[in-house]
N, C-alpha and C. Protein backbone atom coordinates (compact mmCIF):
# COMPACT_ATOMS: atom_id res chain seq x y z
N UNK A 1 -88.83 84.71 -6.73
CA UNK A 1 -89.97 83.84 -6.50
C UNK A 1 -89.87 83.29 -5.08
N UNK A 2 -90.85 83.53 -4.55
CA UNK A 2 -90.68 82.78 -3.11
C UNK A 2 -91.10 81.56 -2.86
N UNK A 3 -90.02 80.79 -1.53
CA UNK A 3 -90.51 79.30 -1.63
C UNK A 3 -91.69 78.89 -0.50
N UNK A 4 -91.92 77.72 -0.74
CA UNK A 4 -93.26 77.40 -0.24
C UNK A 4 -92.42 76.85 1.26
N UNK A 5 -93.67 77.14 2.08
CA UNK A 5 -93.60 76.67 3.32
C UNK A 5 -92.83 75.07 3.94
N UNK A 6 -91.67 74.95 4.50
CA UNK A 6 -91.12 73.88 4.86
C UNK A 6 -91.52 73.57 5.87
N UNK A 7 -92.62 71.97 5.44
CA UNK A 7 -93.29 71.00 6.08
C UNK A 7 -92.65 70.06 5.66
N UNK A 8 -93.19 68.71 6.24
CA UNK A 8 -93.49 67.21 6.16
C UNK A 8 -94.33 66.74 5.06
N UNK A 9 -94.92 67.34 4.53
CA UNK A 9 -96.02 67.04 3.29
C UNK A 9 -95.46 66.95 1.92
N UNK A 10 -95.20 65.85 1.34
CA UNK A 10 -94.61 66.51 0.06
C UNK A 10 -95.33 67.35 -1.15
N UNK A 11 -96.89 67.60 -1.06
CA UNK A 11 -97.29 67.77 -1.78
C UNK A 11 -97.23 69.05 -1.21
N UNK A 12 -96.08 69.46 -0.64
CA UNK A 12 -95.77 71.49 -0.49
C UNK A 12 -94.46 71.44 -1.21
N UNK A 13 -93.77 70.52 -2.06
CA UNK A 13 -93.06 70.72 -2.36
C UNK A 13 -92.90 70.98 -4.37
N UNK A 14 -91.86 71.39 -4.70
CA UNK A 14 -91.92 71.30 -6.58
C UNK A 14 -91.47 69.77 -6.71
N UNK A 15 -91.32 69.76 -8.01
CA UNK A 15 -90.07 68.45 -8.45
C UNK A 15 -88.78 68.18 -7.69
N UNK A 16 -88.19 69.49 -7.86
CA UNK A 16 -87.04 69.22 -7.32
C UNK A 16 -86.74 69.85 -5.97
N UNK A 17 -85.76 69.60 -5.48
CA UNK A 17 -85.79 69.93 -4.08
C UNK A 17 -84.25 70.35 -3.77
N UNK A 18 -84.31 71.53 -2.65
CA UNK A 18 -82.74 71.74 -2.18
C UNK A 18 -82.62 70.64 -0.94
N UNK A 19 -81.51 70.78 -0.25
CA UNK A 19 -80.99 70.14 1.05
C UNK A 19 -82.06 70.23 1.91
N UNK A 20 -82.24 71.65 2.39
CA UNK A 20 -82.96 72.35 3.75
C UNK A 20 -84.78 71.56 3.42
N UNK A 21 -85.19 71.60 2.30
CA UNK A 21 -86.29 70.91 1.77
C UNK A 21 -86.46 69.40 2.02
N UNK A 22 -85.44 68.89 1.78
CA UNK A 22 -85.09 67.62 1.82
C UNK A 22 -85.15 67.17 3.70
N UNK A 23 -84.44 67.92 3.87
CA UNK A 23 -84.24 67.69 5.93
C UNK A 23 -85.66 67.67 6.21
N UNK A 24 -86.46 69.07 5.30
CA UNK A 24 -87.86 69.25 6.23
C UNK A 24 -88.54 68.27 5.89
N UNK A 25 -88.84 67.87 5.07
CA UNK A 25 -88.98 66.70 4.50
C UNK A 25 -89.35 65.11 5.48
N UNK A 26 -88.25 65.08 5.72
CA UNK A 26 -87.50 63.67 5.77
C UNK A 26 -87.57 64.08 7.96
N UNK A 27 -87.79 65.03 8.19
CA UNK A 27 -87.70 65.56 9.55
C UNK A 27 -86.18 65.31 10.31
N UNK A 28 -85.05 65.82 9.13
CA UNK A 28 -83.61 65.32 9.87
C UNK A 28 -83.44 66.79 9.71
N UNK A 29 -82.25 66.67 10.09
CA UNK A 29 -80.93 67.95 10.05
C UNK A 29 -80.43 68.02 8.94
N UNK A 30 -80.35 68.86 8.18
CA UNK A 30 -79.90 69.26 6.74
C UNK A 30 -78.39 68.63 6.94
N UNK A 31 -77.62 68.35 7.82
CA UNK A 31 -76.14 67.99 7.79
C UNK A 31 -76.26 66.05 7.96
N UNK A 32 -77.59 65.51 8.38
CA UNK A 32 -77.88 64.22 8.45
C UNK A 32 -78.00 63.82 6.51
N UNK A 33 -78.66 64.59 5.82
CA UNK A 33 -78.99 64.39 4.48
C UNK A 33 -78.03 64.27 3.89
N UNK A 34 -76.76 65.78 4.50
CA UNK A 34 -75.77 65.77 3.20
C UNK A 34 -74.60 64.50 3.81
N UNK A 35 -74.89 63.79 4.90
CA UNK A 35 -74.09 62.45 5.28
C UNK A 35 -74.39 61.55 4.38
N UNK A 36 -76.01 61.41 4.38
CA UNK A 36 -76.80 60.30 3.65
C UNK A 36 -76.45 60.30 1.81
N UNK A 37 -76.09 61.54 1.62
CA UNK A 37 -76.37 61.70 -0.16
C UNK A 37 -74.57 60.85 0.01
N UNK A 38 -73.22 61.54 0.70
CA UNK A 38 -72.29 61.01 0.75
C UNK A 38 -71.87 59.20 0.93
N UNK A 39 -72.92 59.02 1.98
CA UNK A 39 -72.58 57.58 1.94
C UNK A 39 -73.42 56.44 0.90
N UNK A 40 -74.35 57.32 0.02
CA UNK A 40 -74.73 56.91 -0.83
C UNK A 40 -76.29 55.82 -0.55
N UNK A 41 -76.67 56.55 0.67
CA UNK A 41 -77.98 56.36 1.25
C UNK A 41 -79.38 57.17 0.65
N UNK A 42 -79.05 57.84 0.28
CA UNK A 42 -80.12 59.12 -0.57
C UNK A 42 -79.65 59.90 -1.68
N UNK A 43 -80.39 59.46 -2.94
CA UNK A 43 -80.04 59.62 -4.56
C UNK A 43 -80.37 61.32 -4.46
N UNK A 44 -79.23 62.07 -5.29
CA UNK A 44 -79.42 63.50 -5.24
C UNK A 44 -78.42 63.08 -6.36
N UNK A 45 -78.31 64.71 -7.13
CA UNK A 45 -77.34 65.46 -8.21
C UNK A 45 -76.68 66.24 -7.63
N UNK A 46 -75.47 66.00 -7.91
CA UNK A 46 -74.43 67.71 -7.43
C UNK A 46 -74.18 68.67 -8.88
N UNK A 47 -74.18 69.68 -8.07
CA UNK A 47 -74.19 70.61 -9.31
C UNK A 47 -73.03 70.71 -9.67
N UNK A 48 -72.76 71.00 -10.72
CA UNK A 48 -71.19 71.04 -11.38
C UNK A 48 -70.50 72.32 -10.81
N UNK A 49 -69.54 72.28 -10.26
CA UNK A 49 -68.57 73.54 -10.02
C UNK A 49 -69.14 74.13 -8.39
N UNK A 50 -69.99 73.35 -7.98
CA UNK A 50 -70.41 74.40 -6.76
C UNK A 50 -70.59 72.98 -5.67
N UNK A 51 -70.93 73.00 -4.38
CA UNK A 51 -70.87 71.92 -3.14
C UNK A 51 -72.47 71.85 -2.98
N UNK A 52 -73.47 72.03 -3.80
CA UNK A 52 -74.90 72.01 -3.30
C UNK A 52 -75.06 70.79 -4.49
N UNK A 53 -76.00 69.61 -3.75
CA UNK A 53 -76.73 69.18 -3.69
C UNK A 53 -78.49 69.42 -4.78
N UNK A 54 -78.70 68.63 -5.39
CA UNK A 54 -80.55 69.16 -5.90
C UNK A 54 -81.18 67.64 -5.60
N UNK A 55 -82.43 67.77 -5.25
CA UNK A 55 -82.78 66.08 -5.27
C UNK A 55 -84.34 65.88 -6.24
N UNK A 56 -84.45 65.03 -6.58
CA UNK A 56 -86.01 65.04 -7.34
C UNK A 56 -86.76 63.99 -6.44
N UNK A 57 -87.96 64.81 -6.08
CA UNK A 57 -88.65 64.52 -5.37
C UNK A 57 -89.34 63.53 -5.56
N UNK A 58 -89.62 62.94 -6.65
CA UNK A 58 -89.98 61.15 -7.28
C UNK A 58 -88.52 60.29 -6.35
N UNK A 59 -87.58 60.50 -6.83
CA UNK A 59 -86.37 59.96 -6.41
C UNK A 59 -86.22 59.56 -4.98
N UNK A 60 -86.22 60.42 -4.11
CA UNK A 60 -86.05 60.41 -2.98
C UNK A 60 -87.67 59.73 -2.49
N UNK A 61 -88.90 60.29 -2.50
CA UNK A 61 -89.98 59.82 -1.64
C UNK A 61 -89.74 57.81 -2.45
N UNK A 62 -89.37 57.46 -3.82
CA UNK A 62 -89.54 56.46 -4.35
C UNK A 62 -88.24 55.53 -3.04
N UNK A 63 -87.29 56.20 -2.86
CA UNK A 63 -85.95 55.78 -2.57
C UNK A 63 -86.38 55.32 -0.96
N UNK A 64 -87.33 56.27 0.09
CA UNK A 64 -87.80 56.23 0.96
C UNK A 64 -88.74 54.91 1.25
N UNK A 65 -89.53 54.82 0.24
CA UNK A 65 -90.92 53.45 0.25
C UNK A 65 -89.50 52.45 0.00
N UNK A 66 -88.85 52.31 -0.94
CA UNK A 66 -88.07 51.18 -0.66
C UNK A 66 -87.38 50.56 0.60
N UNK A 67 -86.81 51.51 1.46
CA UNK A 67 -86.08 51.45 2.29
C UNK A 67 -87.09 51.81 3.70
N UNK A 68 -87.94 51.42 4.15
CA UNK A 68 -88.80 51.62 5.28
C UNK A 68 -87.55 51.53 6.69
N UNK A 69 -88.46 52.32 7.21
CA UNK A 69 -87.43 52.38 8.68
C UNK A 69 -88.48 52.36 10.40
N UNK A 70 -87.76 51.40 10.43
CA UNK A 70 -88.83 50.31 11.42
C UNK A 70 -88.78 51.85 12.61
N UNK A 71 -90.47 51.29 13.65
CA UNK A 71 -90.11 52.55 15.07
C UNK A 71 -89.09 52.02 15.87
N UNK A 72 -88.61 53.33 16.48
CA UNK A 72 -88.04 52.94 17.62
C UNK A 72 -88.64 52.51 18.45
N UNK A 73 -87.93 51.66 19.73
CA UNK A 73 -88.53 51.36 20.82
C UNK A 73 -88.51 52.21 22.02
N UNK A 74 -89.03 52.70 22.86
CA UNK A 74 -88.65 53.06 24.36
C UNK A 74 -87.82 52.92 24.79
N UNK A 75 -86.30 53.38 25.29
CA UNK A 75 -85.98 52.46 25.93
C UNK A 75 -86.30 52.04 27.79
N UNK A 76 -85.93 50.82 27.92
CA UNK A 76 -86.64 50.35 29.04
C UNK A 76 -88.50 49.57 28.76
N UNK A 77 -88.17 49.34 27.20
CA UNK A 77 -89.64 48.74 27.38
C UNK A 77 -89.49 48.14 25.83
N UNK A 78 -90.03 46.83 25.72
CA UNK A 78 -90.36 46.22 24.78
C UNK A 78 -91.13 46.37 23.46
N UNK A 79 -91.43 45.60 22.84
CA UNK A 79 -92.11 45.90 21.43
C UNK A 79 -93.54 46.14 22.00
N UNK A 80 -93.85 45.00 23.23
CA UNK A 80 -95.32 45.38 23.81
C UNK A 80 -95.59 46.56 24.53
N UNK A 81 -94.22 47.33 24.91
CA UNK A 81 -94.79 48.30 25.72
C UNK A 81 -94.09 48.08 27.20
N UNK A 82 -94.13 47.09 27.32
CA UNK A 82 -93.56 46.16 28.77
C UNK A 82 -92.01 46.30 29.63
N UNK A 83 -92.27 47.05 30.44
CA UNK A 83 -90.66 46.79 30.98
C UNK A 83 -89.57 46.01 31.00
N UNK A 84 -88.03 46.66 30.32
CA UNK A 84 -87.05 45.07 30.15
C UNK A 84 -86.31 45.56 31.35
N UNK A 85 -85.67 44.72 31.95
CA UNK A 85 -84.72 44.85 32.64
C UNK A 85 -83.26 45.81 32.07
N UNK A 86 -82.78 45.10 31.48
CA UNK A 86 -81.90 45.62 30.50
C UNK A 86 -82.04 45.92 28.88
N UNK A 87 -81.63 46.43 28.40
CA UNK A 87 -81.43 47.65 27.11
C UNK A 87 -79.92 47.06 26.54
N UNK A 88 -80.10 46.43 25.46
CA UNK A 88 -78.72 46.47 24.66
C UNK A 88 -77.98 47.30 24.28
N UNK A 89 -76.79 47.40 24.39
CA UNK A 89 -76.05 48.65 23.53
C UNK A 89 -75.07 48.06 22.47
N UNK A 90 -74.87 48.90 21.52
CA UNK A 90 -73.70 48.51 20.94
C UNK A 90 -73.16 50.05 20.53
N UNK A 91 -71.92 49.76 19.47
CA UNK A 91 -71.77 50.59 19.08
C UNK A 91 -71.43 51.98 20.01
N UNK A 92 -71.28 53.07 19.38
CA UNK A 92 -71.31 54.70 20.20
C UNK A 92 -72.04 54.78 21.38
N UNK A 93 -73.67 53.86 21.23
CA UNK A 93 -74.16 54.00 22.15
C UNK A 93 -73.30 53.40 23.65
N UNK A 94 -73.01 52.29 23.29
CA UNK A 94 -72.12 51.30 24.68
C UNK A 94 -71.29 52.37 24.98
N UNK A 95 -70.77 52.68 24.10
CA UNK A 95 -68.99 53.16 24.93
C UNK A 95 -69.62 55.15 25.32
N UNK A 96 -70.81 55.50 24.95
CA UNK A 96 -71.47 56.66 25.97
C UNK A 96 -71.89 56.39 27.50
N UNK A 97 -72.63 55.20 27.21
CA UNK A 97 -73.41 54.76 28.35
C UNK A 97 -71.88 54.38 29.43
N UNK A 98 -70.84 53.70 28.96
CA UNK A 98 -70.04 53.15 29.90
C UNK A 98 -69.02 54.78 30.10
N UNK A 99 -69.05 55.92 29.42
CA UNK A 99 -68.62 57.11 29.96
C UNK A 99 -67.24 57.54 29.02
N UNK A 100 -66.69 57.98 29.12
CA UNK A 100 -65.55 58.35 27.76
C UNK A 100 -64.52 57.58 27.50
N UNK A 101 -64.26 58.02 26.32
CA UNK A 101 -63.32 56.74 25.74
C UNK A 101 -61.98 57.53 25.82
N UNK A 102 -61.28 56.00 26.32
CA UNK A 102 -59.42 57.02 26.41
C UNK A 102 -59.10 57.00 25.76
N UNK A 103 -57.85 58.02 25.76
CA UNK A 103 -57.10 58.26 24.88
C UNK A 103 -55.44 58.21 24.50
């Protein structure tokens, strides 16, 4: 049986869903999802005896409306649009921007 076209739409999708479905989905990297199902950010089933993943598509789009995810900003520009001087960093981002970390 062949599968349906991997879009953004869920109504191209069945009930249930693999990984690669899920990424197209969700517009990540199939290796961003299987982070998310691990850290227990996105509800999926593992199959017994094998390393794949199934997700139900109620589950996940329901799991999604709960958890909204604000836009990014520009960087170099405000919520209005407006030029900042400076850009916060934290995290991975700081210690990229300031150049490699020793060792």
């Amino acid at each position: 049986m062949p599968r349906k076209p991997l879009t953004g739409a869920p109504e191209n999708y069945g009930p249930v869903l693999s990984t690669a479905q899920v990424a197209a989905l969700l517009q990540l990297d199939p290796n961003t999802v299987l982070i998310m199902v691990r850290d227990g950010r996105l509800p999926a089933q593992r199959l017994p005896g094998t390393r794949k993943y199934l997700f139900i598509l109620e589950d996940v789009l329901a799991h999604i409306r709960k958890h909204p995810v604000e836009p990014v900003v520009p960087t170099g520009a405000d919520a209005n649009g407006e030029a900042q001087d400076e850009v916060a960093l934290s995290g991975p981002q700081r210690r990229s921007a300031r150049g490699r970390r020793k060792t």
